[in-house]
N, C-alpha and C. Protein backbone atom coordinates (compact mmCIF):
# COMPACT_ATOMS: atom_id res chain seq x y z
N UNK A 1 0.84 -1.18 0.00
CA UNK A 1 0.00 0.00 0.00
C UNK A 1 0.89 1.24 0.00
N UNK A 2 0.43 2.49 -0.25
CA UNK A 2 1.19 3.73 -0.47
C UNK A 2 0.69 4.27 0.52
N UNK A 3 0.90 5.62 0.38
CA UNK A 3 0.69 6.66 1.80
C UNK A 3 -0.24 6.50 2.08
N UNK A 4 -0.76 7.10 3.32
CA UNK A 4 -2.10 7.08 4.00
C UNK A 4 -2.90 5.42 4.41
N UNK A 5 -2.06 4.16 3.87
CA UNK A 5 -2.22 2.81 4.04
C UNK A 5 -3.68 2.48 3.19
N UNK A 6 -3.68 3.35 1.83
CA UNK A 6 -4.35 3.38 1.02
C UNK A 6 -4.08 2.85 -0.85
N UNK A 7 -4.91 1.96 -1.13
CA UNK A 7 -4.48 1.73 -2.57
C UNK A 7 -4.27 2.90 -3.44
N UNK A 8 -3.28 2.41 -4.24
CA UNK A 8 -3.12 3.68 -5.50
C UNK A 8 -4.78 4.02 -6.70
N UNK A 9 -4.91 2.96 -6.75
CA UNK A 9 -6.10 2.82 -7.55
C UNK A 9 -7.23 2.55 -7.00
N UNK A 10 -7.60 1.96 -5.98
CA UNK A 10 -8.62 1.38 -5.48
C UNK A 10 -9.43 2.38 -4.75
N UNK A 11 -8.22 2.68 -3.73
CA UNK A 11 -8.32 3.79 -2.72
C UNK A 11 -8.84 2.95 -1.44
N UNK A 12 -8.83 1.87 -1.55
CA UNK A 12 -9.33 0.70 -0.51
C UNK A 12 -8.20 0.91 0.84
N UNK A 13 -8.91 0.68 1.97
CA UNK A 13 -7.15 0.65 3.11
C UNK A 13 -7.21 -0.78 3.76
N UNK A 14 -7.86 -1.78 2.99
CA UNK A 14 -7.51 -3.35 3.50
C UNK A 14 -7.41 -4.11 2.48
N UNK A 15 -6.47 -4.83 2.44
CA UNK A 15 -6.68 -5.91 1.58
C UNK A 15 -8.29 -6.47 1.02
N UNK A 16 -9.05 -7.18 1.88
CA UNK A 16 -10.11 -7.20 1.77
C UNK A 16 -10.93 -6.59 0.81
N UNK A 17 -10.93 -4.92 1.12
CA UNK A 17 -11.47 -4.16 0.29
C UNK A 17 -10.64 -4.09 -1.31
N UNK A 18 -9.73 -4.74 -1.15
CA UNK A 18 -8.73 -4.35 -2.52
C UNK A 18 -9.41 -5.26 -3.34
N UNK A 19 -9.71 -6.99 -2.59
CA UNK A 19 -9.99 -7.42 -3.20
C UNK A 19 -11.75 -7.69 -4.06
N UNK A 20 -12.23 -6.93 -3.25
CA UNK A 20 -13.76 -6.55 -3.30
C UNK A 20 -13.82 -5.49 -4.73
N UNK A 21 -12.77 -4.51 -4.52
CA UNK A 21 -12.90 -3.53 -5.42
C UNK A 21 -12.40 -4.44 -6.82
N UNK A 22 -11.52 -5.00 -6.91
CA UNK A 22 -10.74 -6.31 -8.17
C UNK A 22 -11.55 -6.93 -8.23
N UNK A 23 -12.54 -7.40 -8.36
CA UNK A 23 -13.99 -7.89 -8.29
C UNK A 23 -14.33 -7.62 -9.22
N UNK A 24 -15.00 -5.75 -9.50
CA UNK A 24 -15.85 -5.57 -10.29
C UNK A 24 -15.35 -4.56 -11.02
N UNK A 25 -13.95 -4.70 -11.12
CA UNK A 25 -13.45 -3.99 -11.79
C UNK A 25 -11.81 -4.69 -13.13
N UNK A 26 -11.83 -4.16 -13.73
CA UNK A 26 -10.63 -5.01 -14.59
C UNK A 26 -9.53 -3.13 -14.63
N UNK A 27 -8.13 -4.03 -14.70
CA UNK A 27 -6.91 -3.26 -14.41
C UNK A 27 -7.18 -2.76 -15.73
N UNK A 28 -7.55 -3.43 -17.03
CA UNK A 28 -7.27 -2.33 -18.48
C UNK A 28 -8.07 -1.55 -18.07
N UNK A 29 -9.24 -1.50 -17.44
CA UNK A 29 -9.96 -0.06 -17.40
C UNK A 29 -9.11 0.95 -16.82
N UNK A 30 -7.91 0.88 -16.05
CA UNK A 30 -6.63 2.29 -15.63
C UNK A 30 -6.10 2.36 -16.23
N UNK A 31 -5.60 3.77 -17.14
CA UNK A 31 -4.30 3.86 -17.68
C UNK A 31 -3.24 4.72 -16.40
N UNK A 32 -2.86 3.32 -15.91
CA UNK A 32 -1.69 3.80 -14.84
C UNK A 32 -0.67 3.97 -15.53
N UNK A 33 -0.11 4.10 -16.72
CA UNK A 33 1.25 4.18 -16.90
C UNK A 33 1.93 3.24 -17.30
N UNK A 34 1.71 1.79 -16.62
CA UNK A 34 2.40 0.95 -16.20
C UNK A 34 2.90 0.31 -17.44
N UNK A 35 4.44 -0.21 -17.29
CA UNK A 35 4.71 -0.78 -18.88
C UNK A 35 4.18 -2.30 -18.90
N UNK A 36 3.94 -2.29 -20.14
CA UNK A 36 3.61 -4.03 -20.57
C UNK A 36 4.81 -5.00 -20.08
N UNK A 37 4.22 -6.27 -19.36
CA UNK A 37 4.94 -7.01 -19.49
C UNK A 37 4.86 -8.53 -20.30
N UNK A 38 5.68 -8.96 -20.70
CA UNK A 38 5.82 -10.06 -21.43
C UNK A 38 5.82 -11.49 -20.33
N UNK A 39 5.14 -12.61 -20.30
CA UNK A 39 4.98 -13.59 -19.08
C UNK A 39 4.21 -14.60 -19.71
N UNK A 40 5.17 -15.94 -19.09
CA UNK A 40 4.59 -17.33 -19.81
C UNK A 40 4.20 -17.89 -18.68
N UNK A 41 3.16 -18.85 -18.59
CA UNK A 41 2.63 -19.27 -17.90
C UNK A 41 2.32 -21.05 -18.32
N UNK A 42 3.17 -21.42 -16.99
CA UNK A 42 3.46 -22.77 -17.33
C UNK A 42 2.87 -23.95 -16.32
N UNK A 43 2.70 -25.11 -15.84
CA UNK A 43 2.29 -26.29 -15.49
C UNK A 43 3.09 -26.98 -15.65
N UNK A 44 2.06 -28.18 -14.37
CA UNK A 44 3.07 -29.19 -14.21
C UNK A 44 2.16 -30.56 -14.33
N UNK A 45 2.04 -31.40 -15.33
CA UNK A 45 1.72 -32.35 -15.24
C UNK A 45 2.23 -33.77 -14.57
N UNK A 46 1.51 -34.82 -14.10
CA UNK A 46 2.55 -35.92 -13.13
C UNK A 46 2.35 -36.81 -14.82
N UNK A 47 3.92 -37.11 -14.16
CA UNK A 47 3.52 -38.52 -15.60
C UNK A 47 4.16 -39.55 -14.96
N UNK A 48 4.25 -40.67 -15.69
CA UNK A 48 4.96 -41.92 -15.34
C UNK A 48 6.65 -41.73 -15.02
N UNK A 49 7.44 -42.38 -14.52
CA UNK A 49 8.83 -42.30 -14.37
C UNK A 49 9.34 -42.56 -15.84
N UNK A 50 8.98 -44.06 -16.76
CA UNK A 50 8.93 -44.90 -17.85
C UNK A 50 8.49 -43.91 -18.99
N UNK A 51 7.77 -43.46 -18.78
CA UNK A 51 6.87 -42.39 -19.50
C UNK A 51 8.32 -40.88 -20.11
N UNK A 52 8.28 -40.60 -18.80
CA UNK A 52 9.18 -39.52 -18.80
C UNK A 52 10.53 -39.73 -19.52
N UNK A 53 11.03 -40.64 -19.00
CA UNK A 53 12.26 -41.28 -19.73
C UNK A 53 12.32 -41.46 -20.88
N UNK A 54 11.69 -42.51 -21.74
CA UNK A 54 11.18 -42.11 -22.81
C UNK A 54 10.72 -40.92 -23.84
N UNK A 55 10.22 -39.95 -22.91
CA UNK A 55 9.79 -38.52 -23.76
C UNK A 55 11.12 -37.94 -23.86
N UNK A 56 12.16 -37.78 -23.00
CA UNK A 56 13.40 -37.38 -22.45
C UNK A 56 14.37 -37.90 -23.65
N UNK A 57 14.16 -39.28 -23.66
CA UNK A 57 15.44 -39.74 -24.80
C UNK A 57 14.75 -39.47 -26.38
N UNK A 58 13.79 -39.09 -26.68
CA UNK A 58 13.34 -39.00 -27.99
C UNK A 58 13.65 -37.06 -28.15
N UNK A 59 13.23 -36.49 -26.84
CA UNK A 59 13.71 -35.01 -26.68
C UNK A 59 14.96 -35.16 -27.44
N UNK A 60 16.20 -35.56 -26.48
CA UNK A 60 17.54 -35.93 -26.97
C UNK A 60 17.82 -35.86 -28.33
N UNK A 61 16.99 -37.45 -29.06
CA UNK A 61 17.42 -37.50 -30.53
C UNK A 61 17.15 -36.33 -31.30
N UNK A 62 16.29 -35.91 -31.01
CA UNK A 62 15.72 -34.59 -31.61
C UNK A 62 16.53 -33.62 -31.42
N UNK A 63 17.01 -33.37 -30.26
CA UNK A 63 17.85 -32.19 -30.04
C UNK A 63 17.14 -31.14 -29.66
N UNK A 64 15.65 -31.29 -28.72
CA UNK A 64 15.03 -30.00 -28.17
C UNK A 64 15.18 -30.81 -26.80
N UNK A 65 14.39 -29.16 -26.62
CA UNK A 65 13.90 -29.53 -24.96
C UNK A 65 12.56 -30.61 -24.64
N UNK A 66 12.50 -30.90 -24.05
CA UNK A 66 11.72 -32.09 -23.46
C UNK A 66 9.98 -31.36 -23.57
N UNK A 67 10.17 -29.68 -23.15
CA UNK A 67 8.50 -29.19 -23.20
C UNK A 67 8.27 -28.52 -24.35
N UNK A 68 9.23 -29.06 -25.10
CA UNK A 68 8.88 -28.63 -26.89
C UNK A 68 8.70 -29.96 -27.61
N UNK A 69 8.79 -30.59 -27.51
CA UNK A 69 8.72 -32.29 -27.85
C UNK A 69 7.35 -32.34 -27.23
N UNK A 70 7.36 -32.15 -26.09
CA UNK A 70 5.71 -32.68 -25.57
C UNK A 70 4.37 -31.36 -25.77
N UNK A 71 4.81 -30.39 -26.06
CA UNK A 71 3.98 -29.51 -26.53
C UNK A 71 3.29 -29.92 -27.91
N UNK A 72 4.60 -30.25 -28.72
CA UNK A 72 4.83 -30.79 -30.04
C UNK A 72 3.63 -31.18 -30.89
N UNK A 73 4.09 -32.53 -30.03
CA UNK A 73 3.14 -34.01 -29.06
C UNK A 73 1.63 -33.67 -29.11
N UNK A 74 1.69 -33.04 -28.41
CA UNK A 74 -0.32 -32.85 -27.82
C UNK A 74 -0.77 -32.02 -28.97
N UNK A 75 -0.16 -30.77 -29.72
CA UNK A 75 -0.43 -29.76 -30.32
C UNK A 75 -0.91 -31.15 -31.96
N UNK A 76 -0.37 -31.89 -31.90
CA UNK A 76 -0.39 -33.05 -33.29
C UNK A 76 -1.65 -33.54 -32.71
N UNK A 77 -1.75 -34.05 -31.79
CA UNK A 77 -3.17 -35.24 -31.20
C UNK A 77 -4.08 -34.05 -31.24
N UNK A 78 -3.88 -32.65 -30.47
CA UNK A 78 -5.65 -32.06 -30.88
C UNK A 78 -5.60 -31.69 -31.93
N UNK A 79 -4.60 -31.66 -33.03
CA UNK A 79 -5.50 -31.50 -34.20
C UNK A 79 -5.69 -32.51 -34.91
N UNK A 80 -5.61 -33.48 -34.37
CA UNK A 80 -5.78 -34.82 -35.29
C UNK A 80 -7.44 -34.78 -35.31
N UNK A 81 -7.58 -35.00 -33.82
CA UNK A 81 -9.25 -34.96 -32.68
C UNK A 81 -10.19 -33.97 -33.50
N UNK A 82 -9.13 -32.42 -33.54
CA UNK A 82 -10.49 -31.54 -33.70
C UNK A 82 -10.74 -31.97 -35.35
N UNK A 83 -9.53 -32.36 -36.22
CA UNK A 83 -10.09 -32.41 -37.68
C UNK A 83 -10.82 -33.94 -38.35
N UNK A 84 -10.90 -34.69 -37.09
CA UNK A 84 -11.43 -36.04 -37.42
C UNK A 84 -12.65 -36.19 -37.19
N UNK A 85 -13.24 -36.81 -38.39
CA UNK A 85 -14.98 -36.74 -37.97
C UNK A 85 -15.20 -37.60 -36.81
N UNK A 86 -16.25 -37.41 -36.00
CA UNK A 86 -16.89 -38.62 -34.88
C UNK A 86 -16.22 -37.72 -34.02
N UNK A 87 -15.12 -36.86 -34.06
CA UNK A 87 -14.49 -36.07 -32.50
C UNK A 87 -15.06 -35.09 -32.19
């Protein structure tokens, strides 16, 4: 919080209220200034040990990373799904 133990934007003085006010409101509606940032947003799926190993040594032959191989991967199966009749 900034001076007075008040939001910059909100004008809320509790958390609570900050989050009440973020509610019914969206941040593009402020032009604070603020610069764009660039941000990937990633997961964690559980897989098999056997599984992994496998995805890992075919990564290898390939010569990528392991979450470009399995991105790859899934990005091939949904479009197989979405362009196959009966899916």
């Amino acid at each position: 919080m900034v001076e007075n133990n008040k939001s910059s934007i909100s004008k809320a003085d509790s958390i609570e209220r900050i989050g009440k006010f973020w509610d019914t409101h969206d941040f593009t509606d402020f032009d604070t200034g603020a610069d764009d940032v660039d941000f990937e947003i990633s997961c964690a799926v559980p897989l098999e040990l056997d599984l992994f190993s496998s995805i890992e040594e075919q990564a290898k032959i390939r010569g990528i990373k392991v979450e470009t191989l399995v991105n790859v991967w899934l990005q091939q199966k949904l479009d197989e799904h979405r362009f196959s009749p009966g899916h």
